[in-house]
Protein backbone atom coordinates (compact mmCIF):
# COMPACT_ATOMS: atom_id res chain seq x y z
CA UNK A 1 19.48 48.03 -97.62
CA UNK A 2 15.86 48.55 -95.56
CA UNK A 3 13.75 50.95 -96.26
CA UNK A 4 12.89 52.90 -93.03
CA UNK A 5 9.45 51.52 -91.84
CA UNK A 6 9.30 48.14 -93.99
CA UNK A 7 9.66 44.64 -92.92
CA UNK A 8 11.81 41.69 -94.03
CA UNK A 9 10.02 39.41 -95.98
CA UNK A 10 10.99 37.06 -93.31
CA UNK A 11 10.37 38.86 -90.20
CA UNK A 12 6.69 39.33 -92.47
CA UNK A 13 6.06 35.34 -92.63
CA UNK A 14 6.60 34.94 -88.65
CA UNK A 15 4.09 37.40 -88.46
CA UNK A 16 1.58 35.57 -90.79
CA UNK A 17 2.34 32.04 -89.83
CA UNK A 18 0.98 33.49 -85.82
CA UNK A 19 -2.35 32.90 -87.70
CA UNK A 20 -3.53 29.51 -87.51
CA UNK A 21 -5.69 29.64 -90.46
CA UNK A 22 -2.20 30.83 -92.41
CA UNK A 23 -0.39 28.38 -90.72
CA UNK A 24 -2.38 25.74 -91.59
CA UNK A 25 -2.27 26.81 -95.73
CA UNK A 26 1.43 27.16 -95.07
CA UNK A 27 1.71 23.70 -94.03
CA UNK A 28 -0.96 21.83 -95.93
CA UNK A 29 0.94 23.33 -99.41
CA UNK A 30 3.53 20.89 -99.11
CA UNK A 31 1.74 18.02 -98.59
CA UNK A 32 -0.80 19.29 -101.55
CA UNK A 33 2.04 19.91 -103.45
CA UNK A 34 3.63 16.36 -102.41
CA UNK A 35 6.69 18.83 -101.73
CA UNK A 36 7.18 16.28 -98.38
CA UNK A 37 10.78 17.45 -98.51
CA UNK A 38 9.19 20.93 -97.29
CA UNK A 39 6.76 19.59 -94.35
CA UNK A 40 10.13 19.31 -92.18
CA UNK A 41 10.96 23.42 -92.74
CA UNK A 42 6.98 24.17 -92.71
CA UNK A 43 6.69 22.82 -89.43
CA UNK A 44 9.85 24.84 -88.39
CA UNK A 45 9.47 27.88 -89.55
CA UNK A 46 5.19 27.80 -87.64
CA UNK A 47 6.95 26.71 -84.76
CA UNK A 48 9.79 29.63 -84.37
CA UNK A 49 6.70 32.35 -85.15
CA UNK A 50 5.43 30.78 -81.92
CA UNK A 51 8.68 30.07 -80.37
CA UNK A 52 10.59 27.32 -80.23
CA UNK A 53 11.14 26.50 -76.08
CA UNK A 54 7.40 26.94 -75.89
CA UNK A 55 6.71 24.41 -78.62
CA UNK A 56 9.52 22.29 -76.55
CA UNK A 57 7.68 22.63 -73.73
CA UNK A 58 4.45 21.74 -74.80
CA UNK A 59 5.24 18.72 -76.98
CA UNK A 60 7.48 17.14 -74.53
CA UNK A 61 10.15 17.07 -76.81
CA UNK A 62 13.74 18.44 -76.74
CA UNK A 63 15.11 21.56 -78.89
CA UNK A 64 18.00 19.69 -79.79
CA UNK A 65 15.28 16.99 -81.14
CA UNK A 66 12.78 20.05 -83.19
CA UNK A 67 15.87 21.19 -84.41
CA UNK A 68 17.03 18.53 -86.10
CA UNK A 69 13.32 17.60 -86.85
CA UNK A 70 13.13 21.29 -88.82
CA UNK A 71 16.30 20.71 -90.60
CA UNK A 72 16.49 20.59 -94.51
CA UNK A 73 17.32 16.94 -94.29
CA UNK A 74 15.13 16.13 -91.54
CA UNK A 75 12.48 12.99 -91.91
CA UNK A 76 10.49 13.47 -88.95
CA UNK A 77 7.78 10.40 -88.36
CA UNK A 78 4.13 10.33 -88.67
CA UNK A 79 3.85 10.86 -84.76
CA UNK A 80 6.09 13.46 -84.06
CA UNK A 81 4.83 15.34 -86.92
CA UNK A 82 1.66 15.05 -84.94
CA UNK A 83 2.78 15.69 -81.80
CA UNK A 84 4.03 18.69 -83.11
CA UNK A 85 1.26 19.95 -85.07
CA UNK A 86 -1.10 19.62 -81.91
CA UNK A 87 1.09 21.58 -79.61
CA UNK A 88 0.85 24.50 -82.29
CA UNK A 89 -2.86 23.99 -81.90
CA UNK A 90 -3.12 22.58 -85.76
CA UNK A 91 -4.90 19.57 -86.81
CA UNK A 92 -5.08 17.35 -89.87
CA UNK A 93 -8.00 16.46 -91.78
CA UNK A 94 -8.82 14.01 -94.02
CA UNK A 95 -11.41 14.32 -96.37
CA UNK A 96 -12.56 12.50 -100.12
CA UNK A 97 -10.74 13.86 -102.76
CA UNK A 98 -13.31 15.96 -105.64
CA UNK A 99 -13.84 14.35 -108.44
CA UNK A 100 -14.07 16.07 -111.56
CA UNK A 101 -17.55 15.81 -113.24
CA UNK A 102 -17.19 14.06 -116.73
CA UNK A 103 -18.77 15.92 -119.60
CA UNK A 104 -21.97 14.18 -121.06
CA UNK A 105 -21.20 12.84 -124.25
C-alpha cells in the first residue's frame, strides 16, 4: 500500500539516475565493488531513466540487443559497454590507484 504523495523507491532511482553525476556513482559502484555481475543491470536501469528507444537510437544498437545486454545474465563486451556509456553521455576514467602512506617506524 502507497502512501498518498510518496514515491516508489523505484520510480525514486529513475529519477536520481537522470543525474549524470548519480549515474556515474551508480555505475562506477560495481566496478569498485568488483560486483561486475551488476555493471550489466547498472547500465540498464541509467538507460530506462533516460529511455530505452532513445539510448537505441543513439548507440546504433537494437532494443532486442540492450535488452539482453541489461539482463541478469548478460556479459556485455568492453565496446558495447562503451558504446553504451557514451550515448548516456558517461565516460570512464582511469586514474592511479592511492596508496596508503606507511607509518614511520
Amino acid at each position: 500500500m502507497k502512501t498518498r504523495g510518496t514515491k516508489s523507491f523505484e520510480a525514486d532511482l529513475m529519477d536520481k539516475l537522470r543525474d549524470p553525476e548519480f549515474a556515474s556513482a551508480y555505475i562506477m559502484s560495481s566496478i569498485v565493488d568488483n560486483d561486475l555481475g551488476f555493471l550489466p543491470i547498472a547500465l540498464g536501469d541509467v538507460a530506462k531513466a533516460h529511455g530505452i528507444s532513445k539510448l537505441a537510437d543513439e548507440a546504433g544498437i537494437n532494443r532486442r540487443t540492450l535488452y539482453k545486454v541489461f539482463d541478469k545474465s548478460g556479459n556485455p563486451s568492453f565496446e558495447i559497454v562503451m558504446l553504451i556509456m557514451k550515448s548516456l553521455g558517461l565516460e570512464v576514467e582511469v586514474k592511479p590507484k592511492k596508496h596508503k602512506k606507511k607509518n614511520a617506524s
